[in-house]
Protein backbone atom coordinates (compact mmCIF):
# COMPACT_ATOMS: atom_id res chain seq x y z
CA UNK A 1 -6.97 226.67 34.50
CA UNK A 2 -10.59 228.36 35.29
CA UNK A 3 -11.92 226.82 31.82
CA UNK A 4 -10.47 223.30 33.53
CA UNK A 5 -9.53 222.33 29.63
CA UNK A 6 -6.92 219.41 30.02
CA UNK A 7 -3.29 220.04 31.09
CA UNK A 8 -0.32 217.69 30.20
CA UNK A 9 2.77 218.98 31.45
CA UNK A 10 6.07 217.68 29.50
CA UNK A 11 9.60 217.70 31.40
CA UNK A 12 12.17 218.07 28.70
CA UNK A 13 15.30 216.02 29.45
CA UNK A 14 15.50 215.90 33.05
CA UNK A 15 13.98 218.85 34.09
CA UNK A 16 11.93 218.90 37.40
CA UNK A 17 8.62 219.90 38.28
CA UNK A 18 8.60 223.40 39.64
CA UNK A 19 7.00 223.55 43.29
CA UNK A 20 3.94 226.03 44.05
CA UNK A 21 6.24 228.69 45.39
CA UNK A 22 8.54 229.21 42.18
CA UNK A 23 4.67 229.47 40.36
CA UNK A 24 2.10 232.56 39.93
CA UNK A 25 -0.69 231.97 41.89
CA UNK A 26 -2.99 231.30 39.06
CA UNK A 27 -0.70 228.60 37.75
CA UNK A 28 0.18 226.75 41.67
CA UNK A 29 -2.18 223.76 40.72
CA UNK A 30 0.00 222.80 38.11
CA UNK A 31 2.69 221.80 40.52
CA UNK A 32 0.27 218.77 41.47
CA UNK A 33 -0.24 217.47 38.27
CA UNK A 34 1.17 214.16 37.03
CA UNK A 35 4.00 215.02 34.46
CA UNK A 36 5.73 213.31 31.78
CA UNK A 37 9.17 213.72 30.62
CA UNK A 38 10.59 213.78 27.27
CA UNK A 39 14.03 212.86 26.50
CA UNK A 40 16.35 213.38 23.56
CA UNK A 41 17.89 209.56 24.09
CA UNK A 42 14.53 208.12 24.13
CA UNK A 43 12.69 210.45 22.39
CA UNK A 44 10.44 207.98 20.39
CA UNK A 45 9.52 205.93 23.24
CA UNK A 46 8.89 209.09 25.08
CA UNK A 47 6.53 210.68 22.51
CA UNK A 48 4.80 207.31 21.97
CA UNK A 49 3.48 207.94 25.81
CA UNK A 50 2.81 211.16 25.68
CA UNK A 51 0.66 210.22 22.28
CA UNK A 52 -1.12 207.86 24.35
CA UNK A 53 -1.85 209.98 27.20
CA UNK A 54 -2.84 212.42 25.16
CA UNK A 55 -5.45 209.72 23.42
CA UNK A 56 -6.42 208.31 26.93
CA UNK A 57 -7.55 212.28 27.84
CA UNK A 58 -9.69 212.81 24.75
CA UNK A 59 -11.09 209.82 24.26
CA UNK A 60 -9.42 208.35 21.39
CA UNK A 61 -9.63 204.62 20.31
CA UNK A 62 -7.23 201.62 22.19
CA UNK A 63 -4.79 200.04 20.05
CA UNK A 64 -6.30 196.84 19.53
CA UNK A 65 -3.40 193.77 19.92
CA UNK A 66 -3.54 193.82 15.92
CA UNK A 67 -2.27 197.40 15.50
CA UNK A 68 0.06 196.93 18.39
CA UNK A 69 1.75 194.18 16.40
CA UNK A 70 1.96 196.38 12.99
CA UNK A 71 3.23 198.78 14.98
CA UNK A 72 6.01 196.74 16.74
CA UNK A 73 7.07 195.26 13.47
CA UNK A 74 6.90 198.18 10.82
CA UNK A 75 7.37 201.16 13.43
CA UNK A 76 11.20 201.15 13.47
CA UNK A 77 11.06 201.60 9.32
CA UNK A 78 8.81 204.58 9.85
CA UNK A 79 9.40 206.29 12.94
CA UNK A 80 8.26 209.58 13.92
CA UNK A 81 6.82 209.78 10.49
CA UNK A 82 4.60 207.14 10.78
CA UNK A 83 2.53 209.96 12.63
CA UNK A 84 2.73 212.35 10.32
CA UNK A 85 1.19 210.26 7.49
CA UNK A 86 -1.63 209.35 9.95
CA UNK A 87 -3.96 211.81 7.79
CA UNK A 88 -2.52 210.33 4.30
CA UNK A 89 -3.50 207.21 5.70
CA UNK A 90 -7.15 208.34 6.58
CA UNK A 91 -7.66 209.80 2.83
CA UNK A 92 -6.87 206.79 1.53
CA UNK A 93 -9.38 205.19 3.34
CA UNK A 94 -12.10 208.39 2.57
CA UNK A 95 -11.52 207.60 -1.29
CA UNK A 96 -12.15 204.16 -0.91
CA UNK A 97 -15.72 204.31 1.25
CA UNK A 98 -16.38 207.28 -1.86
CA UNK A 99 -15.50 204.89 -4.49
CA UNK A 100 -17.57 201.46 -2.78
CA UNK A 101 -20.40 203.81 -2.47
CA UNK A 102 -20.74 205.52 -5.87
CA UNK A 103 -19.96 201.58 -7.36
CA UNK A 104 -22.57 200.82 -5.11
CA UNK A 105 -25.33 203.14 -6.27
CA UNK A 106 -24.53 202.37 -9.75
CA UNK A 107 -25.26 198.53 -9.31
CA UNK A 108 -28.78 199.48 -7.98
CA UNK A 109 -29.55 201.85 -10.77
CA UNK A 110 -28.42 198.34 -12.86
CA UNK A 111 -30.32 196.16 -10.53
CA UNK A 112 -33.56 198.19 -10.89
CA UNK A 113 -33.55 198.67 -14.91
CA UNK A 114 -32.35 194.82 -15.20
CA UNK A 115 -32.81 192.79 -12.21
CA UNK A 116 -29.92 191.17 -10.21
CA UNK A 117 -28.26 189.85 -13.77
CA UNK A 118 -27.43 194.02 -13.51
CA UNK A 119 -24.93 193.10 -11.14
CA UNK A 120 -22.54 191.27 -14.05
CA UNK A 121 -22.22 195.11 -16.10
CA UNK A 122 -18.42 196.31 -15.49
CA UNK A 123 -17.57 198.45 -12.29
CA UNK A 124 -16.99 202.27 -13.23
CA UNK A 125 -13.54 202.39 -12.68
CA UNK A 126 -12.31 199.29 -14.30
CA UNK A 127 -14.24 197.48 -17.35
CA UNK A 128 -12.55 194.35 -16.39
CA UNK A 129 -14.19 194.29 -12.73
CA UNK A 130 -17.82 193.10 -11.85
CA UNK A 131 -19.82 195.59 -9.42
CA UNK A 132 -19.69 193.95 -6.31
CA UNK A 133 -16.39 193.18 -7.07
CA UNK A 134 -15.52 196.76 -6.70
CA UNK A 135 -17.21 197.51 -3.85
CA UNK A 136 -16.29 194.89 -1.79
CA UNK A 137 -12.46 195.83 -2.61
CA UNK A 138 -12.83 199.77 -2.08
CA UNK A 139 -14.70 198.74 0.94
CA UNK A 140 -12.26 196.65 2.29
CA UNK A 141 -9.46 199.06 1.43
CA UNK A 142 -11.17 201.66 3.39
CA UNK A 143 -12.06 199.29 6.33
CA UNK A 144 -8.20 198.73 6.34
CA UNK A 145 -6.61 202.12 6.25
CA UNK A 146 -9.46 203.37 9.07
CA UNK A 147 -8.22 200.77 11.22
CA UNK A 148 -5.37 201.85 10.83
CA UNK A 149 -6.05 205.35 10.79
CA UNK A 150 -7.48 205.14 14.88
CA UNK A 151 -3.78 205.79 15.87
CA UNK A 152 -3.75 209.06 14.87
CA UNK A 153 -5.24 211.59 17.52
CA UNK A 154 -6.33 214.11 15.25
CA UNK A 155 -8.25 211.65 12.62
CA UNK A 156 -9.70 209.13 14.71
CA UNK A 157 -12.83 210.10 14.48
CA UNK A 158 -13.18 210.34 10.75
CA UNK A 159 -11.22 206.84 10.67
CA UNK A 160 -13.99 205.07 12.99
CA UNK A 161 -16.85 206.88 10.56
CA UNK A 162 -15.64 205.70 7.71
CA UNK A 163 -14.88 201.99 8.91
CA UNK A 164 -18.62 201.94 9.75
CA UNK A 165 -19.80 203.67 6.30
CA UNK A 166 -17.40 200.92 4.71
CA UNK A 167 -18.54 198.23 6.69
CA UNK A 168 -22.06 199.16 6.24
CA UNK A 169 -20.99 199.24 2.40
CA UNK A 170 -19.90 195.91 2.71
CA UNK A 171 -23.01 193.97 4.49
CA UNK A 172 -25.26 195.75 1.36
CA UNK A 173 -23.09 193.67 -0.91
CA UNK A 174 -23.26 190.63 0.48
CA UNK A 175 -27.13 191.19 0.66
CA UNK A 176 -27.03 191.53 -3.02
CA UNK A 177 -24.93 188.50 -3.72
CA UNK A 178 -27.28 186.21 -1.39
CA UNK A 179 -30.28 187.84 -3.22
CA UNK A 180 -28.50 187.01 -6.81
CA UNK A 181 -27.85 183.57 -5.18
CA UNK A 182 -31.67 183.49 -3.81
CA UNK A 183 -33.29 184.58 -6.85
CA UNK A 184 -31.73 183.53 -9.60
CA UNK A 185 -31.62 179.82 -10.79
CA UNK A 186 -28.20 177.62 -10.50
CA UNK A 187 -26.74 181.04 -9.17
CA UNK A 188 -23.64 180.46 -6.95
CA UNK A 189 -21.77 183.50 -5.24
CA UNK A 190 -18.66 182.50 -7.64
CA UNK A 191 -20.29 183.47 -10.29
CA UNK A 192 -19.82 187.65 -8.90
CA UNK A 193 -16.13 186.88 -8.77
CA UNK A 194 -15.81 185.67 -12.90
CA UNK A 195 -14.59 188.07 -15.39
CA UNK A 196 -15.53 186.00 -17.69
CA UNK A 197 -19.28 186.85 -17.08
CA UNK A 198 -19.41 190.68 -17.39
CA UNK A 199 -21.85 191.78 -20.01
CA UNK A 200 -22.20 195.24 -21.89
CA UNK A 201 -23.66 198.00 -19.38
CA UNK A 202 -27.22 199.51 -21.31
């Protein structure tokens, strides 16, 4: 109580609040505080609130009306695990901003040694992919699953970081493809998207 670190107190099925009598003195306050209760026949519903309040008291990110939907829809298939692959859903997302990002170094190594044409060698992981065509999908990927990722308490934060280190990933591409488009005669941002044009890496 003296290092005034947040207090949530749960009432399990029914129980009341003790008063500041029935408490040691160093624990009265705690009589005062707003509780929530927690209930074995509505024990999802319950824990949902007591997620958010949880979220509201350390700052978390608001469901947005998107990931209230998705929730509302797909929730009753997962339930209570639905939390607990919260941090699966995160890693996903990590992998993906690692995978635009090393896709995206590559294609300026390529762009340097053979101007923006560079951009038509075969992604790293997949010799049937262009470049950009990689990175804009990991990126994408990892944008999604750190959106969706912001529900968890514990890996919100490295959810919002990595949907800004993918986004960020994903404006650098679409420089590239208007500087391809810019640059090089009768280019046409299509032309990133055809398999057909990939050429032998040096």
């Amino acid at each position: 109580m003296e290092s005034k670190l947040p207090i949530v107190p749960v009432l399990i099925d029914g129980a009341s609040m003790p008063t500041e009598s029935m408490l040691p003195a160093p624990l009265a306050s705690l009589s005062r505080l707003n509780a929530i209760d927690l209930r074995h026949t509505s024990f999802e519903r319950d824990l949902q609130a007591v997620s958010e309040h949880l979220g509201e008291i350390l700052g978390a990110a608001k469901a947005t009306r998107i990931e209230k939907g998705f929730m509302k829809v797909f929730g009753p298939f997962f339930g209570s695990s639905f939390a607990r692959i919260s941090g699966g859903i995160v890693g996903f997302s990590v992998v993906g901003a690692l995978w635009a990002l090393v896709e995206l170094a590559a294609a300026g190594i390529v762009v340097s040694q053979q101007g923006l044409r560079g951009l038509f060698t075969p992604s790293l992981s997949d010799p049937e992919m262009l470049r950009l065509q990689a990175v804009w999908t990991a990126a994408f990927g990892a944008f999604l699953f750190g959106f969706l990722g912001r529900r968890s308490i514990r890996w919100w934060r490295h959810a919002t970081v990595v949907m800004g280190v993918a986004l960020a990933e994903i404006i650098l591409a679409v420089l590239l493809a208007f500087a391809y488009v810019a640059q090089v005669p009768e280019a046409r941002i299509m032309d990133l998207f055809d398999n057909k044009k990939i050429t032998a890496a040096p």
